[in-house]
Protein backbone atom coordinates (compact mmCIF):
# COMPACT_ATOMS: atom_id res chain seq x y z
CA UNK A 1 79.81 88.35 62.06
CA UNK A 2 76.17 88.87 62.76
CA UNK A 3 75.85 84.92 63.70
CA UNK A 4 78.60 85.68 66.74
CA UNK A 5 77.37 85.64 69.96
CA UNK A 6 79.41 87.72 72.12
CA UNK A 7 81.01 86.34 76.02
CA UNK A 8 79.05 88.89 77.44
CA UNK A 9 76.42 87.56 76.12
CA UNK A 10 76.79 83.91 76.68
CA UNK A 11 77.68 84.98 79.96
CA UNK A 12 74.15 86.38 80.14
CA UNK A 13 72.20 83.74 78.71
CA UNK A 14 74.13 81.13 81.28
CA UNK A 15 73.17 83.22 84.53
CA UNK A 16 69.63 83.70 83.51
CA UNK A 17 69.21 79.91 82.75
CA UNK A 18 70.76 78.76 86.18
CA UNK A 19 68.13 81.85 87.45
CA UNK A 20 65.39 79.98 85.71
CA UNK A 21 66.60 76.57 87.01
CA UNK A 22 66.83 77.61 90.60
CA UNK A 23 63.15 79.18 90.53
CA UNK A 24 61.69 75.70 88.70
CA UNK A 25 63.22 73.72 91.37
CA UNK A 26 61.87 75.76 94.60
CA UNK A 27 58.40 75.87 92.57
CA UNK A 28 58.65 72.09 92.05
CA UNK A 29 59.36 71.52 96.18
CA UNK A 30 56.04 73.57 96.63
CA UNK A 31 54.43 71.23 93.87
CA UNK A 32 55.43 68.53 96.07
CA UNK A 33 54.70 69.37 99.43
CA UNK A 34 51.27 70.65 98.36
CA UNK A 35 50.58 67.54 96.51
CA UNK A 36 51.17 65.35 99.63
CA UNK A 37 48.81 67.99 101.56
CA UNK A 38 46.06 67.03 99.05
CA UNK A 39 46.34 63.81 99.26
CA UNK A 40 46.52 63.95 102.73
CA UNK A 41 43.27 65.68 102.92
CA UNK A 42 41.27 63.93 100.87
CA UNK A 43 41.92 60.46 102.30
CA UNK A 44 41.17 62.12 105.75
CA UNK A 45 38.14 64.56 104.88
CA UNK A 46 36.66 63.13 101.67
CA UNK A 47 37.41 59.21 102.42
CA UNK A 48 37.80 58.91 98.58
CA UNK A 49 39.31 55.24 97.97
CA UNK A 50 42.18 56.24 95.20
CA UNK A 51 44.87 54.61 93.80
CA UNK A 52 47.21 55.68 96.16
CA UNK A 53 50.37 53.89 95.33
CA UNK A 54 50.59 55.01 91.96
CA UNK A 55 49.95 58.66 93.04
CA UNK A 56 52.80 58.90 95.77
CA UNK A 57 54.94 57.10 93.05
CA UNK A 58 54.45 60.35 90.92
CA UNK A 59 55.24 62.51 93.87
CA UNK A 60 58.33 60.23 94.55
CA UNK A 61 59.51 60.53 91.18
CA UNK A 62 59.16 64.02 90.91
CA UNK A 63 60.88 64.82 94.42
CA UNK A 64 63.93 62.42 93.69
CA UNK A 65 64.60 64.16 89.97
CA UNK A 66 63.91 67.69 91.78
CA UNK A 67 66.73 66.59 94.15
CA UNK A 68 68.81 65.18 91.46
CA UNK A 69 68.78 68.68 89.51
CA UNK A 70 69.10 70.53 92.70
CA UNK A 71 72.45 68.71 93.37
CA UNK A 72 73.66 69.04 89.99
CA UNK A 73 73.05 72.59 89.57
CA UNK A 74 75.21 73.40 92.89
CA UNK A 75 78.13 71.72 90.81
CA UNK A 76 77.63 73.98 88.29
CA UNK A 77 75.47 71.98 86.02
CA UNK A 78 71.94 73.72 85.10
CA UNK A 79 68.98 71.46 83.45
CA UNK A 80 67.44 72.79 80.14
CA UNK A 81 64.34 73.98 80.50
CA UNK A 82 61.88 72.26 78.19
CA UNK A 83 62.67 68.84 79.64
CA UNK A 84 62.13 69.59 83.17
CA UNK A 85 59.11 71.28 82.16
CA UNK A 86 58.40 67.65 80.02
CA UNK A 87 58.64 65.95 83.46
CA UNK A 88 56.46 68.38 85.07
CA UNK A 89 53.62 67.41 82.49
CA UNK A 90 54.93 64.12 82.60
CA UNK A 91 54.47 63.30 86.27
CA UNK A 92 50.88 65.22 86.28
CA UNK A 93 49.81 63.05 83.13
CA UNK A 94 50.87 59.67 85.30
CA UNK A 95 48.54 61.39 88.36
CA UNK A 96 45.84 62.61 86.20
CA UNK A 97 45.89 59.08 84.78
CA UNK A 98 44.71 57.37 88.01
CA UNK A 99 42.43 59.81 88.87
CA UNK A 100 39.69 60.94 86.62
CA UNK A 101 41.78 62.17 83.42
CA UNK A 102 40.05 65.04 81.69
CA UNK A 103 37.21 64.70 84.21
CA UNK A 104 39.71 66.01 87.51
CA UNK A 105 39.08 68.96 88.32
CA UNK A 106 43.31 69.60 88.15
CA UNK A 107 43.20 68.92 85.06
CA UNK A 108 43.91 73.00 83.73
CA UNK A 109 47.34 72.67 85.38
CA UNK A 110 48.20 71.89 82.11
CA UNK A 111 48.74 75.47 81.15
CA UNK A 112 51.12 76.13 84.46
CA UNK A 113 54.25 74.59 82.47
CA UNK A 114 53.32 76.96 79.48
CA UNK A 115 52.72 79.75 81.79
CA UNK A 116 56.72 79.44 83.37
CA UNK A 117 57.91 78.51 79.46
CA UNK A 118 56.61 82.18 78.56
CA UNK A 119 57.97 83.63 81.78
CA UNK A 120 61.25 83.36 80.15
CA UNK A 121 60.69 84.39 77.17
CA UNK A 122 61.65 81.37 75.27
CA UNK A 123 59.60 80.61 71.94
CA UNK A 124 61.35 77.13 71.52
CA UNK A 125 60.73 76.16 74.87
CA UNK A 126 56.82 77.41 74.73
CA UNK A 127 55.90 75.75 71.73
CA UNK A 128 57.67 72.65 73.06
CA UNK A 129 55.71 72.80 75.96
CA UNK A 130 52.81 73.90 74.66
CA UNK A 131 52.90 70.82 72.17
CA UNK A 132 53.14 68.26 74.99
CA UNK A 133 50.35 69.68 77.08
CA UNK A 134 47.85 69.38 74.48
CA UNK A 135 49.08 65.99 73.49
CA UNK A 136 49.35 64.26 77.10
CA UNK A 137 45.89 66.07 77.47
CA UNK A 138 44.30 64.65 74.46
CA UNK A 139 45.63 61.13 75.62
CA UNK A 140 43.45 61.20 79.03
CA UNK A 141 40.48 61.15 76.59
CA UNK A 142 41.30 57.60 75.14
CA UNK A 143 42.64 55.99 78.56
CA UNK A 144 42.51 56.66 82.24
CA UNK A 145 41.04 55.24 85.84
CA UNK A 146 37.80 56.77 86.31
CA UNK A 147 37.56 58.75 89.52
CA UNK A 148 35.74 56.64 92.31
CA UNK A 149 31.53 57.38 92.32
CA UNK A 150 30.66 59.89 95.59
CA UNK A 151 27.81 60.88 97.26
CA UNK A 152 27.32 64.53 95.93
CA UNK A 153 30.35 64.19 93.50
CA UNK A 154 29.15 67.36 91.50
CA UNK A 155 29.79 69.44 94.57
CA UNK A 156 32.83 67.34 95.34
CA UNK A 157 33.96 68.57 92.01
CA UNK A 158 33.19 72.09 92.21
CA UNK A 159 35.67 72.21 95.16
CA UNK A 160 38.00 70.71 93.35
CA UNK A 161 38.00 73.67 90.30
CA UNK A 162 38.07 76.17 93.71
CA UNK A 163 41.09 74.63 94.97
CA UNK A 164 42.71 74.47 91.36
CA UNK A 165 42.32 77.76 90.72
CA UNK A 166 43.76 78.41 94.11
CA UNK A 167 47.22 76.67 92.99
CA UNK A 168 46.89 78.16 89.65
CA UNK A 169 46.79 81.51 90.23
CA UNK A 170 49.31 81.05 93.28
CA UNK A 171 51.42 79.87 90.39
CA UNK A 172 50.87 82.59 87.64
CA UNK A 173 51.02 85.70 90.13
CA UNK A 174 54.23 84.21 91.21
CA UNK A 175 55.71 84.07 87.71
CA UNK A 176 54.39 87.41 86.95
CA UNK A 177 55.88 88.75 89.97
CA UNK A 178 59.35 86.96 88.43
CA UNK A 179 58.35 88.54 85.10
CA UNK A 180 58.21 92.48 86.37
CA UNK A 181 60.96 92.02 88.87
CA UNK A 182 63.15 90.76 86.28
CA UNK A 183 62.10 93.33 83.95
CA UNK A 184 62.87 96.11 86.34
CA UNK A 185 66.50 94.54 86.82
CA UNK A 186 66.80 94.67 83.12
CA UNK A 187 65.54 98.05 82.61
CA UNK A 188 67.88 99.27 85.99
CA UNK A 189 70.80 97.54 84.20
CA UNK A 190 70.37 99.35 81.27
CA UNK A 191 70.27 102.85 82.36
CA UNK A 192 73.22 102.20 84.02
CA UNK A 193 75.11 100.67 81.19
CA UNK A 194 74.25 103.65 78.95
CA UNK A 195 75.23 105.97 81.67
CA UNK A 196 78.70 104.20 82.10
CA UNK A 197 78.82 104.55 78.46
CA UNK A 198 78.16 107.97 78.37
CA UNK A 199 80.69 108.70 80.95
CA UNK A 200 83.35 106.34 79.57
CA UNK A 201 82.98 108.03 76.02
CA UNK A 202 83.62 111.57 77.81
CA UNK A 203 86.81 109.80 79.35
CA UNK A 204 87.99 108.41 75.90
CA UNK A 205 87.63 111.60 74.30
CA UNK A 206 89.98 113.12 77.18
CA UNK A 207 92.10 110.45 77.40
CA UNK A 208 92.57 111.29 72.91
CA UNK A 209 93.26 114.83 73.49
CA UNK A 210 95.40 114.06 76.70
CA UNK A 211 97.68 112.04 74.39
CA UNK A 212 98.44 114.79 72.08
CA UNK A 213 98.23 117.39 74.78
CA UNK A 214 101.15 115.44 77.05
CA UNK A 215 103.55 115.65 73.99
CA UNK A 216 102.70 118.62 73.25
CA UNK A 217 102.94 120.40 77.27
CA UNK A 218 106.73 118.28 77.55
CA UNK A 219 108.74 120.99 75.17
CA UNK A 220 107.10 124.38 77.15
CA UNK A 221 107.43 122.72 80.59
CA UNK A 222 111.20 122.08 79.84
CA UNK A 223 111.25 125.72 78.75
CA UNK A 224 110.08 126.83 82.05
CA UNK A 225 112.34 124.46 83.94
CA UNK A 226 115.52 126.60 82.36
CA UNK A 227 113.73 129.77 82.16
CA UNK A 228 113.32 129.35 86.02
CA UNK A 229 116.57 128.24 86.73
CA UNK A 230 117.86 131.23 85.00
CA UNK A 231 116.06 133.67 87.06
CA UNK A 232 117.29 131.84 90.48
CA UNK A 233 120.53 133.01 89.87
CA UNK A 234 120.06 137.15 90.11
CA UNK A 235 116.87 136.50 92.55
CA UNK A 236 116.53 137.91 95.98
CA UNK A 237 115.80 135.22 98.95
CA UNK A 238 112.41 135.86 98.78
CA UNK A 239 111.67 136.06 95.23
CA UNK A 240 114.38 132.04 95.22
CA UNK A 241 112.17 130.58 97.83
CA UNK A 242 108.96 131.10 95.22
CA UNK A 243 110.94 130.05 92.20
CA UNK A 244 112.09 126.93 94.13
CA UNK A 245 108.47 126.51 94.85
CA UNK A 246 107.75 126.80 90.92
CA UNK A 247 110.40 124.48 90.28
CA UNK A 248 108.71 121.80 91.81
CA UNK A 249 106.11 122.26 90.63
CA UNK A 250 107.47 121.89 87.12
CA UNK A 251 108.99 118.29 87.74
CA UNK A 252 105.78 117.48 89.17
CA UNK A 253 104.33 118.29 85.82
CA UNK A 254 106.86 116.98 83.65
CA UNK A 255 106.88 113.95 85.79
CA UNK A 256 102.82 113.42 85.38
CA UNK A 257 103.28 113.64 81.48
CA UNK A 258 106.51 111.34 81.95
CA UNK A 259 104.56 108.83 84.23
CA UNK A 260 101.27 109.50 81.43
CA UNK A 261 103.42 108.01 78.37
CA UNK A 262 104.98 105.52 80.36
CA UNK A 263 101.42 104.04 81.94
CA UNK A 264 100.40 103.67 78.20
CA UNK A 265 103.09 101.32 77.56
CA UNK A 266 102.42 97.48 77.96
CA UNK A 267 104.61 96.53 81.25
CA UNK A 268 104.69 93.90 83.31
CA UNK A 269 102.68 93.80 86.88
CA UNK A 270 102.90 96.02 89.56
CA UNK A 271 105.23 95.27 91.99
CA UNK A 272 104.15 94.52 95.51
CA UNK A 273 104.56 96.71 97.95
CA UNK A 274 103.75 97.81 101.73
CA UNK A 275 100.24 99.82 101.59
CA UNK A 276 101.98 102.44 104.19
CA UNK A 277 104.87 103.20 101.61
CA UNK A 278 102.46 103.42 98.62
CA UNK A 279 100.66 106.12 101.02
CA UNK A 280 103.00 108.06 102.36
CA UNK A 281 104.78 108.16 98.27
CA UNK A 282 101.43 109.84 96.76
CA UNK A 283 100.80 111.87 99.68
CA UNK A 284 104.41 113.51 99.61
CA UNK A 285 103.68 113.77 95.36
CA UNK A 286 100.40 115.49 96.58
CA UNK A 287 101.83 117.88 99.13
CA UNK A 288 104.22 119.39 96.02
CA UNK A 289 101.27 120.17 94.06
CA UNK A 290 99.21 121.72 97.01
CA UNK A 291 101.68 122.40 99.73
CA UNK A 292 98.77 125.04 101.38
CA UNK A 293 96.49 122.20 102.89
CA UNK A 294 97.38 119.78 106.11
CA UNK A 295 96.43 116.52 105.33
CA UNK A 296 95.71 114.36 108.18
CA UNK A 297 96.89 110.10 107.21
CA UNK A 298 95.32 107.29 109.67
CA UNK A 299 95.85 103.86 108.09
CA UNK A 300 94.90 101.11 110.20
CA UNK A 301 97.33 98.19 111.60
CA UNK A 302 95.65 95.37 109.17
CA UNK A 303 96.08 97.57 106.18
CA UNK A 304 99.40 99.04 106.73
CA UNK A 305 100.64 95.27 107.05
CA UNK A 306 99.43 94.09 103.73
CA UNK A 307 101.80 94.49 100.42
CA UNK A 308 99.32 94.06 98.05
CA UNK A 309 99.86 95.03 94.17
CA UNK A 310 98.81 98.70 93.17
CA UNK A 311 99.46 99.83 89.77
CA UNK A 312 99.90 103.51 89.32
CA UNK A 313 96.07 103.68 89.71
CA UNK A 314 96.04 103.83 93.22
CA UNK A 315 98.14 106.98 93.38
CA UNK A 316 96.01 108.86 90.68
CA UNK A 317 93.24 107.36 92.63
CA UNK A 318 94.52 109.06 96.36
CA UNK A 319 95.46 112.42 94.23
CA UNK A 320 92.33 112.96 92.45
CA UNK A 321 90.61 112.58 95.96
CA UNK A 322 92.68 114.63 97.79
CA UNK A 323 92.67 117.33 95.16
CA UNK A 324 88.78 116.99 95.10
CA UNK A 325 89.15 117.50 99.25
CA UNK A 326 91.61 120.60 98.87
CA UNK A 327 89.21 122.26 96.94
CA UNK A 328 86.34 121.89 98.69
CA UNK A 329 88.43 122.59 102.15
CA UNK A 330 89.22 125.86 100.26
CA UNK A 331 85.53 126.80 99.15
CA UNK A 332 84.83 126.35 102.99
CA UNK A 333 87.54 128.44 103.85
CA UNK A 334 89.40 125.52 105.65
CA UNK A 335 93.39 124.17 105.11
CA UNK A 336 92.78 120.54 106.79
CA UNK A 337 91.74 117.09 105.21
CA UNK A 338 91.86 113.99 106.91
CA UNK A 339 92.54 110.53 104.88
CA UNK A 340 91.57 107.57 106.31
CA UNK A 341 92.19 103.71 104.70
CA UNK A 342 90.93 100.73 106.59
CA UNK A 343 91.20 96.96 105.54
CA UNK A 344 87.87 95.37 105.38
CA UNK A 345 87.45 91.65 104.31
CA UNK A 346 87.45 91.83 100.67
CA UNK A 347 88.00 95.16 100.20
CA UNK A 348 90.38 98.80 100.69
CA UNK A 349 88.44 101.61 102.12
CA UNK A 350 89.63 104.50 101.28
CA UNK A 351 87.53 107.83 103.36
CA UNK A 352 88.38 111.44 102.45
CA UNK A 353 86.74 113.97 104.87
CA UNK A 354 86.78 117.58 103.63
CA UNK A 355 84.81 119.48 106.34
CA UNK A 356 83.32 121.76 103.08
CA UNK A 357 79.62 121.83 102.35
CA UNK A 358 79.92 119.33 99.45
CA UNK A 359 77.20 118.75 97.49
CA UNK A 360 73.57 119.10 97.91
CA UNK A 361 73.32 115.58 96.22
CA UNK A 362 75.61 113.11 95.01
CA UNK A 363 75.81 113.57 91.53
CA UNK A 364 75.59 110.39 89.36
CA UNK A 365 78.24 110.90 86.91
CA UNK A 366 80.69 112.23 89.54
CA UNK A 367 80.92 115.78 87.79
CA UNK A 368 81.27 118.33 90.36
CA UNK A 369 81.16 121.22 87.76
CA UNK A 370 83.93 123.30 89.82
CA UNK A 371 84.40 126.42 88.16
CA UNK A 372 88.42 126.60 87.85
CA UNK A 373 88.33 122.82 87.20
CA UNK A 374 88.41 120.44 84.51
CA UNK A 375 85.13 117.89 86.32
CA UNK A 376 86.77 114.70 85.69
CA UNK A 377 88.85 113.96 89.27
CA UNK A 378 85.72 112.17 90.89
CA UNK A 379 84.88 110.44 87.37
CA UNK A 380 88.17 109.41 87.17
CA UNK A 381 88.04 107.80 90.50
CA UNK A 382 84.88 105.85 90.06
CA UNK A 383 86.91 104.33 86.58
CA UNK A 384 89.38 103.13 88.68
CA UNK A 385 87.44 102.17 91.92
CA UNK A 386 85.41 100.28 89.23
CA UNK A 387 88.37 99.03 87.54
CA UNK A 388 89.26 97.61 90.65
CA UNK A 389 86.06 95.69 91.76
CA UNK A 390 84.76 98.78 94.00
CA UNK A 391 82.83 101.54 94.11
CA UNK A 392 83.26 105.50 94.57
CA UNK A 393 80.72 107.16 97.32
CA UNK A 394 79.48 110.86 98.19
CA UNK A 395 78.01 110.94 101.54
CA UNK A 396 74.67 112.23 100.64
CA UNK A 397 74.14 114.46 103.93
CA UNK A 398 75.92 117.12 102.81
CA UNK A 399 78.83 115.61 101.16
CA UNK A 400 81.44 116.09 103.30
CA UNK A 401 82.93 112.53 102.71
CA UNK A 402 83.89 110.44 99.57
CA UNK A 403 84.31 106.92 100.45
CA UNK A 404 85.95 104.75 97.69
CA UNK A 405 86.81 100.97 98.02
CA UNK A 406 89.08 98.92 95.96
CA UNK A 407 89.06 94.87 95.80
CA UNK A 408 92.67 93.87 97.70
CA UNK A 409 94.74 92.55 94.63
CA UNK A 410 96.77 89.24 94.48
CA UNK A 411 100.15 90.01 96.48
């Protein structure tokens, strides 16, 4: 229904209004403390005789309901907009009121409540705002304490407009700073959602195919599986110890298309289990498909300890790297890899060192464009790193290292 509002979305709208509420209330603070400096110096430099009472009763006011919203919003409650913004004007009508009305010089602060309604982009709120600024300004005009009659008062005036415009323009840079730094979040945010989208859609489209193509790979592979135990039988020891090696290779393929249906399924949650077991399990699955390459396994004491629960992911996750490794080993003209996992606070680290030249760059899709290879391992692995509240890495100088981490799950 075009009248839904999606989670995300609401989700969106809720963190950008406790944003908004959290910049009002470390604007207001300023508001106050420069207030009190004003006051401050023109009882002690100007020896005007104001109303003082009245005027600290506005700044009271307005630092007790600043506190009050501050409090709340660290529960998790965040003030509307428009009627803090109604106080604002509200406590600067009640000060404007005891000193001068239209005639004080502060009297265009009026338009910094508009100014931060427009910041975030709210037409209900600006209007609103907009309505009671020109109404408690319009009031002034029919009631208000004259300011107090000073030798050169004209002057005294002028450097009141200096310092106004002073606060006012320290005000409106700062919510146009807010305005361009949020816009370049926005715009940041949405290069990389279309990118993720891009790359998802590539994955979906795979994923389709790799339906169809995993029943349709399960009758040859069987095939093979007889075919080769057929030929075992007349074979020489040489010519065994290769079809053994094909063999295995086999089950490792008819167990990945086994494992691909049976991932698709619903099931219940992974089981826990110790983080060395889960290791040692993908690297032996590993070392069948690419028994060539030496791969060296440090996983540190307050790792190994944990049992946390790892779906399947984590072992597709360890095999696309290690494949991704392998082959860059082997472009390099090198056999060894070294994979290293270390238990930071809130997440896995998972390190792969090659010792191949990598790539000049990082790509940002995490297509390495290998020339016997399909390009998705290292997409793949940033799904699942960001699946799993992580992040996949390149090391930029020279690529040598992939570095992916993985939030520790609920045990």
């Amino acid at each position: 229904m075009s009248g839904t509002v999606s989670p995300l979305a609401r989700a969106a709208d809720a963190r950008d209004a406790a944003t908004q509420a959290a910049a009002l209330v470390r604007l207001r603070w300023v508001a106050v403390c420069a207030q009190l400096l004003v006051f401050a110096g023109v009882d002690r430099w100007l020896h005007l005789v104001l109303p003082w009472r009245p005027l600290l009763a506005g700044v009271a006011v307005l630092a007790l309901v600043n506190g009050g919203i501050q409090i709340a919003a660290r529960r998790g409650r965040v003030a509307p907009l428009t009627p803090t913004l109604a106080l604002d004007i509200g406590v600067l009508s009640w000060q404007l009121y005891w000193a001068g009305g239209p005639a004080n010089p502060f009297v265009s602060l009026y338009l910094v409540p508009i100014a931060l309604a427009a910041a975030w982009r709210s037409a209900r709120a600006v209007v609103a705002t907009a309505v009671l600024a020109v109404v408690a300004y319009s009031a002034l005009w029919f009631g208000h304490a004259p300011l107090p009659h000073v030798h050169g008062e004209f002057d005294l005036h002028l450097f009141g407009m200096w310092v106004n415009f002073l606060i006012s323009a320290g005000a409106v840079g700062w919510v146009g700073v807010r305005v361009a730094t949020t816009m370049a979040a926005q715009r940041a945010e949405l290069a990389a959602a279309r990118e993720r989208s891009l790359r998802d859609e590539g994955v979906l489209a795979v994923a389709t195919l790799g339906a169809g193509a995993a029943h349709a790979l399960n009758t040859p592979l069987a095939t093979m599986a007889v075919l080769v135990a057929d030929l075992r039988e007349g074979a020489t020891a040489e010519a065994r110890a290769d079809l053994d090696l094909i063999a295995r290779q086999l089950d490792a393929c008819r167990d990945a298309v086994r494992q691909l249906v049976a991932e698709a399924q619903p099931q219940a949650d992974a089981a826990a289990a110790a983080l060395a077991q889960r290791v040692q399990t993908a690297i032996g699955r590993w070392r069948l498909l690419r028994p060539a390459f030496e791969v060296d396994v440090a996983v540190d004491a307050a790792a190994a300890a944990r049992t946390p629960r790892l779906d399947r992911a984590f072992e597709l996750l360890l095999l696309n790297l290690l494949n991704n490794a392998a082959d860059a080993a082997q472009a390099n003209a090198r056999r060894d890899i070294r994979l290293v996992l270390r238990a930071e606070p809130a997440h896995l680290c998972i390190e792969v060192e090659d010792g191949g030249s990598g790539f000049a760059s990082a790509p940002r899709a995490f297509v390495s464009g290998k020339r016997d290879g399909l390009g998705l391992g290292l997409t793949l692995s940033a799904l699942i790193c960001e699946r799993h509240g992580g992040a996949l890495e390149i090391d930029e100088r020279g690529g040598s290292r992939v570095r992916a981490t993985l939030a520790w799950p609920q045990a």
